[in-house]
Protein backbone atom coordinates (compact mmCIF):
# COMPACT_ATOMS: atom_id res chain seq x y z
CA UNK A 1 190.97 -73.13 34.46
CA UNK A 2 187.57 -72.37 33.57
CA UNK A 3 186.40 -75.57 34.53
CA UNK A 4 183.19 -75.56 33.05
CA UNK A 5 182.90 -72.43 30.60
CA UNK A 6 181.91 -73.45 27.28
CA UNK A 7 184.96 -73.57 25.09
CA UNK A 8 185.19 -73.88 20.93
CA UNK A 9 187.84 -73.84 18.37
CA UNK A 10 189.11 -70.77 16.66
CA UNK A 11 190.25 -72.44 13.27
CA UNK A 12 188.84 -70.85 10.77
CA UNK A 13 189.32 -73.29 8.00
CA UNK A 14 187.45 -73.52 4.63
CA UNK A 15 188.34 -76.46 3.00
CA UNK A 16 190.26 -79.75 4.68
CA UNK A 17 190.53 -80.26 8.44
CA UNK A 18 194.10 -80.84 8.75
CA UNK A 19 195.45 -83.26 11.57
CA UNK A 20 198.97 -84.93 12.56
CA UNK A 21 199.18 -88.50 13.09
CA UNK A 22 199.24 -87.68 16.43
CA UNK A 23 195.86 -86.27 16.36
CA UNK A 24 194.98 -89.20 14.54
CA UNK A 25 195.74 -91.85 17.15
CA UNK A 26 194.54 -89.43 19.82
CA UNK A 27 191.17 -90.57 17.95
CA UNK A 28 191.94 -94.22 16.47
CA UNK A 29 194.81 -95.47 18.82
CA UNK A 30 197.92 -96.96 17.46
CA UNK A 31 196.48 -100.17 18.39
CA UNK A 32 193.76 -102.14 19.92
CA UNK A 33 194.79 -102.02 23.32
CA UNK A 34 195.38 -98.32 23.38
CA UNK A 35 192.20 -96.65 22.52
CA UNK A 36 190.96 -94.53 24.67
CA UNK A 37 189.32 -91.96 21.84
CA UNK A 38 187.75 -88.24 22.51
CA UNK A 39 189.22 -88.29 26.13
CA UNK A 40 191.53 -85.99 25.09
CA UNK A 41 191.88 -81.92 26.15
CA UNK A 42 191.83 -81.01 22.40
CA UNK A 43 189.60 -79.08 20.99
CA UNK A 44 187.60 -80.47 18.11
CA UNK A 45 188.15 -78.88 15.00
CA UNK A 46 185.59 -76.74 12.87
CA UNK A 47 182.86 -79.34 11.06
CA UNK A 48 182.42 -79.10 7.62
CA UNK A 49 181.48 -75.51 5.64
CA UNK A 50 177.94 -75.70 4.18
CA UNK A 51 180.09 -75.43 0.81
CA UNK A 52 181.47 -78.61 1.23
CA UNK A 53 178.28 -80.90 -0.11
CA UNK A 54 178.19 -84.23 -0.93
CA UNK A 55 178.90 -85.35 -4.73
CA UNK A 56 175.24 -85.99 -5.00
CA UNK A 57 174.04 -83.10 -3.46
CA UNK A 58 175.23 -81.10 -6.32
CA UNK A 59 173.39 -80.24 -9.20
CA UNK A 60 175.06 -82.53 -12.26
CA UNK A 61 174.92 -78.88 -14.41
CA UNK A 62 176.63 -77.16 -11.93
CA UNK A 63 179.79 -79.90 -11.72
CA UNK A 64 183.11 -78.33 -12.86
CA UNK A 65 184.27 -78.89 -16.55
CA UNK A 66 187.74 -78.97 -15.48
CA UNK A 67 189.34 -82.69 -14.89
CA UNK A 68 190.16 -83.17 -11.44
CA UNK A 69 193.30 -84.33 -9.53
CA UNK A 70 193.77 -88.15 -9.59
CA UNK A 71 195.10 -88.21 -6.22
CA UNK A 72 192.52 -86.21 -4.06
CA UNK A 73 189.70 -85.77 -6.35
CA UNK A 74 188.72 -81.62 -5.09
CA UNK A 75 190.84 -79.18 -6.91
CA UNK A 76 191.14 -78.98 -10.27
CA UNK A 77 194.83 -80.25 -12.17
CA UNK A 78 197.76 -78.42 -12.89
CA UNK A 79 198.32 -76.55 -16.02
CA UNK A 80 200.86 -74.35 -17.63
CA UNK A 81 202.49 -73.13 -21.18
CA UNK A 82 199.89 -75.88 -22.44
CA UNK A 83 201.57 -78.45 -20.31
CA UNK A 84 198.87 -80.43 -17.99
CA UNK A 85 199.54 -82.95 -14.57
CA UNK A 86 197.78 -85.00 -13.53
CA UNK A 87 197.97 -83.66 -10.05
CA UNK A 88 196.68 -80.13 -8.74
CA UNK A 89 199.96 -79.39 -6.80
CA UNK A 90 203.65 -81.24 -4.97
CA UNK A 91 201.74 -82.36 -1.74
CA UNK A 92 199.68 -84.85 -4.32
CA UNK A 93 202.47 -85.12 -6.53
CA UNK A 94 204.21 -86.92 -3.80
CA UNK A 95 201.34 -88.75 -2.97
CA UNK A 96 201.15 -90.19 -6.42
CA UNK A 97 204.46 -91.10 -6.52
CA UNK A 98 204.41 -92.88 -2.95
CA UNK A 99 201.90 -95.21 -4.70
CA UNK A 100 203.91 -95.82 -7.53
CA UNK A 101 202.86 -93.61 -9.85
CA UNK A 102 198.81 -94.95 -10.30
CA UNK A 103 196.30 -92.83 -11.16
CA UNK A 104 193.45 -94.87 -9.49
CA UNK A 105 190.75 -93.12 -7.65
CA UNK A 106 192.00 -92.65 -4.10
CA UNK A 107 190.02 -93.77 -1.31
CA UNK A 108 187.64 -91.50 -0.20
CA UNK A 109 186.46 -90.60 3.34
CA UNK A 110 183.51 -92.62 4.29
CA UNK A 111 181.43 -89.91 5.99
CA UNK A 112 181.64 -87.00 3.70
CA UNK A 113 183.07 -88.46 0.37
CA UNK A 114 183.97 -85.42 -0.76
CA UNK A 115 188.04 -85.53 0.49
CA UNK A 116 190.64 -87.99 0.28
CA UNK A 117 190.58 -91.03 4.00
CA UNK A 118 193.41 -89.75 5.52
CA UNK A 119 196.91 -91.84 5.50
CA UNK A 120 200.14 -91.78 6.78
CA UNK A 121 203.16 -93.86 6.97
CA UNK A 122 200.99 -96.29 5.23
CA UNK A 123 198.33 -96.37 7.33
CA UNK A 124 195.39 -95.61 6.52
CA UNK A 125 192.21 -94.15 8.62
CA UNK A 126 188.65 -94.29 7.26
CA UNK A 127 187.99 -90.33 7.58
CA UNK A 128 189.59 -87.08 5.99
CA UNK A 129 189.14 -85.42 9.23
CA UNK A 130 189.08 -85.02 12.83
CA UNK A 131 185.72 -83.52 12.11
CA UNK A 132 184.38 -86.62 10.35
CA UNK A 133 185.91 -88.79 12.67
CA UNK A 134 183.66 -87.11 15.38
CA UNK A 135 180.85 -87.68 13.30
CA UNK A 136 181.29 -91.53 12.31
CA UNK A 137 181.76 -91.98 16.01
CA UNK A 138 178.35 -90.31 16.85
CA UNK A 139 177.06 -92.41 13.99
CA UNK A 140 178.28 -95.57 15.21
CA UNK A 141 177.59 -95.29 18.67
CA UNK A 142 173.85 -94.92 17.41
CA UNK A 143 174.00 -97.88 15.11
CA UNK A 144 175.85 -100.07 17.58
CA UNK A 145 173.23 -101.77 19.58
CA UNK A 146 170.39 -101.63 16.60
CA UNK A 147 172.88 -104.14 14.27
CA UNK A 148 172.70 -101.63 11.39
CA UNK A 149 176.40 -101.28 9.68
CA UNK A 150 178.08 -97.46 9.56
CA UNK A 151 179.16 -96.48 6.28
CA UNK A 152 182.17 -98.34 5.35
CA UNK A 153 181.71 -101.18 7.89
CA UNK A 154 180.25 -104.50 8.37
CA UNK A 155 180.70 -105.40 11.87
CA UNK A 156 179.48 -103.60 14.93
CA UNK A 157 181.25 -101.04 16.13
CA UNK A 158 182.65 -101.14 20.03
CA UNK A 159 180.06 -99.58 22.10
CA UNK A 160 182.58 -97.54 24.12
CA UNK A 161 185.03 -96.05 21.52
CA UNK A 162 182.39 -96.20 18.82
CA UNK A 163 185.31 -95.80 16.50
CA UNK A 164 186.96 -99.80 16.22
CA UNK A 165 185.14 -102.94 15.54
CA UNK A 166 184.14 -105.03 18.69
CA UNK A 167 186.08 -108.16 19.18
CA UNK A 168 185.05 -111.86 18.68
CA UNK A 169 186.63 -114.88 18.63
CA UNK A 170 185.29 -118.22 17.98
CA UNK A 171 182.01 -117.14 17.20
CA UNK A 172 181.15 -115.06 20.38
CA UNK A 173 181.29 -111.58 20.19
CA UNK A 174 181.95 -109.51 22.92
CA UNK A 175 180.49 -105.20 23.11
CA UNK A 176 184.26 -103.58 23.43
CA UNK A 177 187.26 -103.86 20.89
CA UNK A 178 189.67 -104.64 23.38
CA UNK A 179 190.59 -104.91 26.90
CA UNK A 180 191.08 -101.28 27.68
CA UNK A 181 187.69 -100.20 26.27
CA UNK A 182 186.16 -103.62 28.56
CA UNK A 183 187.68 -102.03 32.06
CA UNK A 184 186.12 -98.56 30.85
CA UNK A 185 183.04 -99.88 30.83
CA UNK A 186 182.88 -102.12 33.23
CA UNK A 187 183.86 -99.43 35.96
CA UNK A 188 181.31 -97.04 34.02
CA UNK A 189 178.56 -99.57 34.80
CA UNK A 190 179.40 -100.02 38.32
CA UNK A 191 179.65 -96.19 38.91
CA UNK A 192 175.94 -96.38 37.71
CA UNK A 193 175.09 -99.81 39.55
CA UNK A 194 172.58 -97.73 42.39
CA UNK A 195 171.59 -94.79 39.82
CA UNK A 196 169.70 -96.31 37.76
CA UNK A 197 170.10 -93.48 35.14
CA UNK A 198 171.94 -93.09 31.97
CA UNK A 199 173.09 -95.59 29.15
CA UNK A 200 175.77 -98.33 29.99
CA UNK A 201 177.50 -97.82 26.67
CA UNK A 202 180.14 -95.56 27.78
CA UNK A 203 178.23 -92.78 26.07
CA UNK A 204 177.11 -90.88 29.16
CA UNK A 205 179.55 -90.96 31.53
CA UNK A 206 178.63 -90.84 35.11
CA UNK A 207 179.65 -88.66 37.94
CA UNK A 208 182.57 -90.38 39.82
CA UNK A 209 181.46 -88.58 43.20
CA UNK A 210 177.70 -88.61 43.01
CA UNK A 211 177.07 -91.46 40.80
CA UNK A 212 173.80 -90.19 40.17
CA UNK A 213 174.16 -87.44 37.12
CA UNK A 214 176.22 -87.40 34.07
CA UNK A 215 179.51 -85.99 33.66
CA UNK A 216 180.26 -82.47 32.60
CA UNK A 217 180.78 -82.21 29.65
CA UNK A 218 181.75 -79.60 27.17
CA UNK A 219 182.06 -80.56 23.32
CA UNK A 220 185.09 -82.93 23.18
CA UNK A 221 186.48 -81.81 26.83
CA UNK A 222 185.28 -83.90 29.82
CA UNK A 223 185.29 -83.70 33.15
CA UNK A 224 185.19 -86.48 35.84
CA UNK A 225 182.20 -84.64 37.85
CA UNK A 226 178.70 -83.20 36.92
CA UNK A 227 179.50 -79.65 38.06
CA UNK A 228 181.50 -77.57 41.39
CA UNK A 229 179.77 -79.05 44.24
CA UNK A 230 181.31 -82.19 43.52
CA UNK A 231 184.45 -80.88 42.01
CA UNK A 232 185.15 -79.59 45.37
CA UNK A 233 184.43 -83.10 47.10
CA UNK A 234 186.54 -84.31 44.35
CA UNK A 235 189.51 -82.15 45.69
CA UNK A 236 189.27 -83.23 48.71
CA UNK A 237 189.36 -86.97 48.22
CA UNK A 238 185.27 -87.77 47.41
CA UNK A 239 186.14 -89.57 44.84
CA UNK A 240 186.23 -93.72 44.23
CA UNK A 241 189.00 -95.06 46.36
CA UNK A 242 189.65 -98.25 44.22
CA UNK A 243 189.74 -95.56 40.66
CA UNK A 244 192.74 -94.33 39.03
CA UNK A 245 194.05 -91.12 40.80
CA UNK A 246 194.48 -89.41 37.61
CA UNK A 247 191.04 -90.66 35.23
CA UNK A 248 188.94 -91.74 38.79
CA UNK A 249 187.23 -93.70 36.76
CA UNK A 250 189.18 -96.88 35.35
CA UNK A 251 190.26 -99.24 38.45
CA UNK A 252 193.81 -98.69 39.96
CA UNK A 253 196.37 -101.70 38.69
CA UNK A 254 197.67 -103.36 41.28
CA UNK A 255 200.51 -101.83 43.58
CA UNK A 256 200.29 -98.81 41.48
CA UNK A 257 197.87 -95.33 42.35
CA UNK A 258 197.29 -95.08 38.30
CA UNK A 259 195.07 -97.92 35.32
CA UNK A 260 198.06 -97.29 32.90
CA UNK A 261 201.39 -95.63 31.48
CA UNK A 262 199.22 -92.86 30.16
CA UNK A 263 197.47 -91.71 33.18
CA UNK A 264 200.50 -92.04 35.35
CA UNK A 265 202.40 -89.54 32.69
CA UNK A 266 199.40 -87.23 32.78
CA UNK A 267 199.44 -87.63 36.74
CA UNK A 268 202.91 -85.80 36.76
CA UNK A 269 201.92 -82.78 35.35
CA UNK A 270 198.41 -82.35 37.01
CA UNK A 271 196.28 -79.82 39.02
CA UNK A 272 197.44 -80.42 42.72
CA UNK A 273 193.29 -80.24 43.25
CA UNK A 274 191.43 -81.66 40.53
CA UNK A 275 194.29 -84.16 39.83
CA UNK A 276 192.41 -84.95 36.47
CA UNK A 277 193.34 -81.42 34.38
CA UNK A 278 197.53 -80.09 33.64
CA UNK A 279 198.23 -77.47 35.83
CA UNK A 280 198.53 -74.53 34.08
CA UNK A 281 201.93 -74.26 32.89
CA UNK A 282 204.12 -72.87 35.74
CA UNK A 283 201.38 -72.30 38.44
CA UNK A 284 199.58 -74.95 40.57
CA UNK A 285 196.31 -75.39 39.45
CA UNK A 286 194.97 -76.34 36.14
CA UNK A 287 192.67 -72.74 36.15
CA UNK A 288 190.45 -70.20 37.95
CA UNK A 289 187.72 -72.74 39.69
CA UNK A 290 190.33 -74.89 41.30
CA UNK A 291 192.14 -71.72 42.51
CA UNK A 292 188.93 -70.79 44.15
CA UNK A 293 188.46 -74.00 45.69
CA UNK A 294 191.97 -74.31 47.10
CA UNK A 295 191.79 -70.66 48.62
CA UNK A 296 188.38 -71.13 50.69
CA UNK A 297 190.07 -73.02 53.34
CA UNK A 298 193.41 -70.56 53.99
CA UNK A 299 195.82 -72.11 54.91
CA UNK A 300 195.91 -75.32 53.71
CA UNK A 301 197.94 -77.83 51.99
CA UNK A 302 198.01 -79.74 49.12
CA UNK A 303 199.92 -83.09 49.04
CA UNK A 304 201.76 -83.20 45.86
CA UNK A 305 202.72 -86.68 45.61
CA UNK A 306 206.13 -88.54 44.68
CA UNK A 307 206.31 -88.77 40.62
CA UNK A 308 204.85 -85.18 40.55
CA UNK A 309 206.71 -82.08 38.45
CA UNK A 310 206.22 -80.23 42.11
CA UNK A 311 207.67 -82.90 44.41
CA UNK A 312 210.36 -83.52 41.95
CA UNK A 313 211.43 -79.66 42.07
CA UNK A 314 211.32 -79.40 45.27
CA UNK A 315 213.31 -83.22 45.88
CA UNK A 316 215.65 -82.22 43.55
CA UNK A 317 216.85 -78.30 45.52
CA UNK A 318 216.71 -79.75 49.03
CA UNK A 319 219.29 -82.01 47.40
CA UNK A 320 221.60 -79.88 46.33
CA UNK A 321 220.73 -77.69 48.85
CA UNK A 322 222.36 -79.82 50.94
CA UNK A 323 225.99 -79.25 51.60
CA UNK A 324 226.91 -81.25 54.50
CA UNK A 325 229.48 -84.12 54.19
CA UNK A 326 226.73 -86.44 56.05
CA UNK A 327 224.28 -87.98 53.53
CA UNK A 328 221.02 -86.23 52.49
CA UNK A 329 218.07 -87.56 54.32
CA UNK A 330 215.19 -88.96 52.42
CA UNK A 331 212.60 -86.26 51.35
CA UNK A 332 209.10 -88.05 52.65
CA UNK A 333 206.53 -85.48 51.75
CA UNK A 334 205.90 -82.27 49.82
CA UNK A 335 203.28 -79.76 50.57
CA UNK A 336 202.08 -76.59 48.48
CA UNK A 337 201.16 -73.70 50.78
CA UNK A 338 197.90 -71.92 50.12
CA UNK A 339 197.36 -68.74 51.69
CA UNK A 340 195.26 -65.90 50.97
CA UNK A 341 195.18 -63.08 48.99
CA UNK A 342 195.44 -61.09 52.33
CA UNK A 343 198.11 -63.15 53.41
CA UNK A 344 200.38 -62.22 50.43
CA UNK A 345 199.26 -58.87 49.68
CA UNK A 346 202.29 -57.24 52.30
CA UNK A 347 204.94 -59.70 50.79
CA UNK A 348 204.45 -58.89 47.09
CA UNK A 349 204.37 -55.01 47.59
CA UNK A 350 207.74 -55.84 49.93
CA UNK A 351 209.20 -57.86 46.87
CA UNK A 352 207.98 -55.27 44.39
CA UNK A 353 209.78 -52.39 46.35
CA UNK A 354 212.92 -54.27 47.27
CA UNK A 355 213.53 -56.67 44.94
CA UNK A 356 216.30 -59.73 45.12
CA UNK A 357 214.07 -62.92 45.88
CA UNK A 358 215.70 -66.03 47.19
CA UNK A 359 214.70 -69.55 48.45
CA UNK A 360 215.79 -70.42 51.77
CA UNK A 361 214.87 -73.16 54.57
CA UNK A 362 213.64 -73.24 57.79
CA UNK A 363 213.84 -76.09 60.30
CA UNK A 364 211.48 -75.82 63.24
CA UNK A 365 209.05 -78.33 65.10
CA UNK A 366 206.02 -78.99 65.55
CA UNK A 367 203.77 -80.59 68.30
CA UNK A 368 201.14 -82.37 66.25
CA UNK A 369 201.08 -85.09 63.18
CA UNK A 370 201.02 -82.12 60.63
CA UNK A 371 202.47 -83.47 57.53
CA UNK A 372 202.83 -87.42 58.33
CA UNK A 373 200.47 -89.98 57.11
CA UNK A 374 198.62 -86.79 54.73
CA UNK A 375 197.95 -85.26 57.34
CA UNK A 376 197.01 -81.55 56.56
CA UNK A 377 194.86 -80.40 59.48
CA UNK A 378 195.91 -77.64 61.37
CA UNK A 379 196.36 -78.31 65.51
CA UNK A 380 194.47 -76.07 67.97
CA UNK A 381 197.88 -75.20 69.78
CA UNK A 382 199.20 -71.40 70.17
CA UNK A 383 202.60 -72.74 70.59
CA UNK A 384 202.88 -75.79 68.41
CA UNK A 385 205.79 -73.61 65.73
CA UNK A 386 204.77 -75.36 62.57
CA UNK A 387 201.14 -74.58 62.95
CA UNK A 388 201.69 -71.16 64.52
CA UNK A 389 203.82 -70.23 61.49
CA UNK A 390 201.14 -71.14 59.05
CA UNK A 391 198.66 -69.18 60.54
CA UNK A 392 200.38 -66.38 60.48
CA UNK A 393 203.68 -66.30 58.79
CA UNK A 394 206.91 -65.34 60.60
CA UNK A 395 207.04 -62.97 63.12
CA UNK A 396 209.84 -60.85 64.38
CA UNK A 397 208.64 -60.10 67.50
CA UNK A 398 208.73 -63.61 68.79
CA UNK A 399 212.28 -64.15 67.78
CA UNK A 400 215.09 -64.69 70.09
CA UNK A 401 216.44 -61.28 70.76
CA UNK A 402 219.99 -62.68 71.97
CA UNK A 403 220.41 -64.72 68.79
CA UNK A 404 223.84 -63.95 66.74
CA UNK A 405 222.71 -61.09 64.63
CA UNK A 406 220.13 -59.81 66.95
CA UNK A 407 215.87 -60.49 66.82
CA UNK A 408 215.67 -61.38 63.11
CA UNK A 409 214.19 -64.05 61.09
CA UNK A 410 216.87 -66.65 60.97
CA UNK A 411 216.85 -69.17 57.18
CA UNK A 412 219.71 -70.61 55.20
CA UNK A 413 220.63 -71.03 51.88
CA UNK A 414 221.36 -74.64 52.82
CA UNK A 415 218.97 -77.31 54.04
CA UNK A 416 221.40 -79.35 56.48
CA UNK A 417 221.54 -76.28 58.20
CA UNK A 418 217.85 -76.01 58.59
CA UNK A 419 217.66 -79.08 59.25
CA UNK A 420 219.98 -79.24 62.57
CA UNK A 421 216.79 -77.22 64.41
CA UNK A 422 214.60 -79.45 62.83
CA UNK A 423 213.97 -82.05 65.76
CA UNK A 424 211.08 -84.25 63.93
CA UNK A 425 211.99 -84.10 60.36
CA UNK A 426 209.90 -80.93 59.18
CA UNK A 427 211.05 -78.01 57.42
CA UNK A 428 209.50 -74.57 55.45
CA UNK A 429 211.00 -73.71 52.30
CA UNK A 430 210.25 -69.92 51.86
CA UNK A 431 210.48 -67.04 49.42
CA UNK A 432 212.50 -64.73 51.09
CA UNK A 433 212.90 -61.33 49.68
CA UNK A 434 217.01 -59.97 51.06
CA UNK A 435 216.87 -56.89 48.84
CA UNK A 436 219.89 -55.07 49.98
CA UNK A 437 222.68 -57.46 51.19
CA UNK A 438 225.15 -57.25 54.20
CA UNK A 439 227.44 -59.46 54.38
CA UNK A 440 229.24 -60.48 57.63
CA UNK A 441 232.10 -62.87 57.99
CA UNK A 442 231.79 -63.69 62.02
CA UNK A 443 229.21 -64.24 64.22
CA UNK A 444 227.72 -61.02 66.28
CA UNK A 445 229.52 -58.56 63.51
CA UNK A 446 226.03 -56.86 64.19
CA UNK A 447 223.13 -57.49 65.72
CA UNK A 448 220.27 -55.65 64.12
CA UNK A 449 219.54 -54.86 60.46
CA UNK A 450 222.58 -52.33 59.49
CA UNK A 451 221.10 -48.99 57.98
CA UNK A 452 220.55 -49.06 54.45
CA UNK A 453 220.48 -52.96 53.86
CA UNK A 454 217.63 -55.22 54.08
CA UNK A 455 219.26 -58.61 55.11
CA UNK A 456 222.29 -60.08 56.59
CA UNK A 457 224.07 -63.22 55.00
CA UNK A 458 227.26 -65.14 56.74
CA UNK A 459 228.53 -67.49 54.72
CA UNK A 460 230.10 -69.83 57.52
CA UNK A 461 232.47 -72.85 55.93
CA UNK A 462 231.74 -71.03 52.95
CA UNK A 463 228.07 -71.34 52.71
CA UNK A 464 228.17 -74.69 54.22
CA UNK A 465 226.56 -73.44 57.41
CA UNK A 466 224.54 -70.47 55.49
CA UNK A 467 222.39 -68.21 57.39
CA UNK A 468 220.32 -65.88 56.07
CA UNK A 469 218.43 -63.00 58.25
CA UNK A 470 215.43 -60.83 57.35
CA UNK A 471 214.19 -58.29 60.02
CA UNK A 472 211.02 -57.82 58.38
CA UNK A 473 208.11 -59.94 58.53
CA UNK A 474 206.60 -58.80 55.15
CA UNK A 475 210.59 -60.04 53.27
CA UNK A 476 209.42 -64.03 54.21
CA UNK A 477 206.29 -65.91 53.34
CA UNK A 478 206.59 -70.32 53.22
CA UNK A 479 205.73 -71.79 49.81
CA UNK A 480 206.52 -75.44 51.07
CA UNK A 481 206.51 -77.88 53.98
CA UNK A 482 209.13 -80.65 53.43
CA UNK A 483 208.61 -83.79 55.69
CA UNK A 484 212.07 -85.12 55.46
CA UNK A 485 214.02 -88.04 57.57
């Protein structure tokens, strides 16, 4: 992700912005209690052409001749053999007949009133556009506190969303339209209690490491920090502890690490940095920056947490990965892996020459904390194994040279297996790369790397008791610790 690089649309339309209904709750909210408008990772669409003028801004002379269609008023009716419609094509058509057939004026968006307010499933929104939409929010967020009405409206407008009326009852009237709005700014005031910068209407967002500059910001995109430094911090847990660990800015509800249903679904899928972005699509991190940030401490790991895409996937193989008749132990923790450039180099030209990439497990042990409680700090000690392998990977030459198919790098296809040398619940699960197979069906058939394979697999109990050898320390590299027990 470019994190901060300025980013645009590339619709080139020339007449209507078109938008789903989706799009349009993404701006209005399908109700009161759900609007959280232009938080959203779209991008806007393009504002109106300098072609598209207001009725009065045109010259009366230079107005068409031709009658207009009855349902959206722009392009001129339909016509042929002599034989005229009232409408200028079938989308309006259908529109007319939704409404019964009436030829009244249709209402008109209340920022440009050039196009048709845009409706669907009989509901009805007060602009044609996204485009207006952004612009009778702008509008109304500047009217809001003065008492002067937006176009179209009598009431003041909610000082966060700038898009619904604010809400009163019984003759007090209150700044937001609804609850939701109300937490949003309430945290957004207290984020800027010791700053003493910036407006308290929601408008500029604060910081939610620093507190003391606004968000970044980017057109409709924006981002929970004011620029890297504190992205970083961010990252690395700067952020408010009481916040929502997707947003950081609304407060957590209670027993629960997200504010709502839609930042706990948007939680699943994000960057295991920013947590506030998607990761991009298969990979890890939502873009470039956070991939910078993550690789500046090698080796490190990143928590993904229960509920996540990444914990699930990796959950859901140790599972079935497990073939023992003895029930599957409780997967506690999942780490991403993080190495360097430097560190992977050797094992992608190995994959890239030999081909035939697997996932397999390794149990081992370790002499620290590493993994429980988030804890992701490397120990100091040469022979603690977890640690050690982290560092620097597997290596051959430390491996048992009277194990049962010689000094190799010992994994299995199946995590009980792993799991018997796993004394305090930890486990690696690693891209291995077997290339050429040999395939052995007792123990000490051989006990080096035959000539011409790559790997050696025994399939004891029928894969049951897998185990998997590589005599190469460029054919393994771990992708995941597993705390597990």
């Amino acid at each position: 992700m470019e994190r901060f690089r300025a980013s645009g649309s590339s619709e080139k339309s020339r007449h209507i912005d078109t938008a789903s209904d989706s799009d349009f709750n993404s701006i209005y909210g399908s109700d009161v209690e759900s609007v959280t408008a232009y938080e959203s990772d779209e991008e806007s669409l393009i504002p109106l052409t300098s072609h598209a003028k207001s009725p009065s801004a045109i010259s009366p002379s230079k107005l068409p001749q031709t009658s207009l269609c009855v349902v959206c008023g722009v392009k001129p009716q339909f016509s042929k053999g002599g034989k005229h419609y009232p409408t200028c094509g079938l989308t309006c058509a259908s529109k007319l007949e939704e409404r019964g057939g009436s030829t009244s004026s249709p209402s008109m968006c209340v920022v440009c009133g050039v196009r048709p307010s845009y409706s669907k499933g009989g509901k009805r929104y007060p602009t044609c556009g996204l485009s207006c939409a952004d612009k009778l929010k702008a509008n109304n967020k500047s009217k809001a506190n003065t008492g002067s009405s937006p176009a179209g409206s009598s009431r003041l407008m909610c000082v966060v969303c700038g898009v619904l009326p604010s809400y009163s009852k019984g003759g007090k009237k209150y700044p937001t339209c609804s609850l939701s709005c109300a937490d949003r700014l309430k945290v957004n005031q207290k984020l800027k209690a010791n700053s003493g910068s910036g407006s308290t209407d929601g408008s500029r967002l604060m910081c939610v490491v620093c507190s003391n500059r606004p968000s970044h910001s980017n057109g409709t995109k924006r981002y929970p920090t004011c620029g890297l430094t504190c992205a970083e911090k961010l990252a690395f847990g700067g952020g408010p502890h009481n916040a929502c660990e997707y947003c950081h800015r609304k407060p957590k509800l209670q027993n629960y690490p997200h504010c709502g249903a839609r930042c706990r679904d948007n939680a699943r899928i994000a960057c295991l940095i920013c947590r506030s972005r998607p990761k991009n699509g298969k990979y890890h991190f939502c873009g470039r920056t956070c991939k910078d940030i993550a690789m500046k401490t090698t080796p490190l790991l990143v928590e993904a947490r229960p509920g996540h895409v990444t914990f699930e996937m990796v959950e859901t193989k140790f599972k079935k990965a497990w073939k023992a008749s003895t029930p599957c132990p409780q997967v506690k923790k999942v780490y991403k892996i993080v190495e360097s450039s430097t560190f992977l180099r050797p094992y992608d030209s190995y994959r890239s020459k030999h081909g035939n990439e697997v996932f397999c497990y390794h149990g081992t042990s370790r002499q620290c904390s590493l993994g429980s409680n988030g804890q992701t700090k490397l120990c100091n000690s040469t022979t603690c194994p977890a640690c050690c392998i982290l560092r620097t990977s597997f290596n051959v030459s430390l491996a048992n040279v009277g194990g049962a198919f010689g000094q190799g790098i010992y994994t299995s296809s199946a995590s009980n297996k792993s799991a018997s040398y796993s004394p305090n619940g930890i486990m690696f699960l690693n891209k291995v790369v077997l290339g050429k197979v040999h395939n052995v069906g007792q123990f000490e058939a051989v006990k080096s790397c035959p000539s011409g394979s790559n790997s050696v697999v025994f399939d004891r109990m029928n894969g049951t008791l897998n185990e998997t050898i590589v005599y190469r320390n460029d054919a393994i590299r771990p992708v995941f610790l597993i705390v597990f027990g």
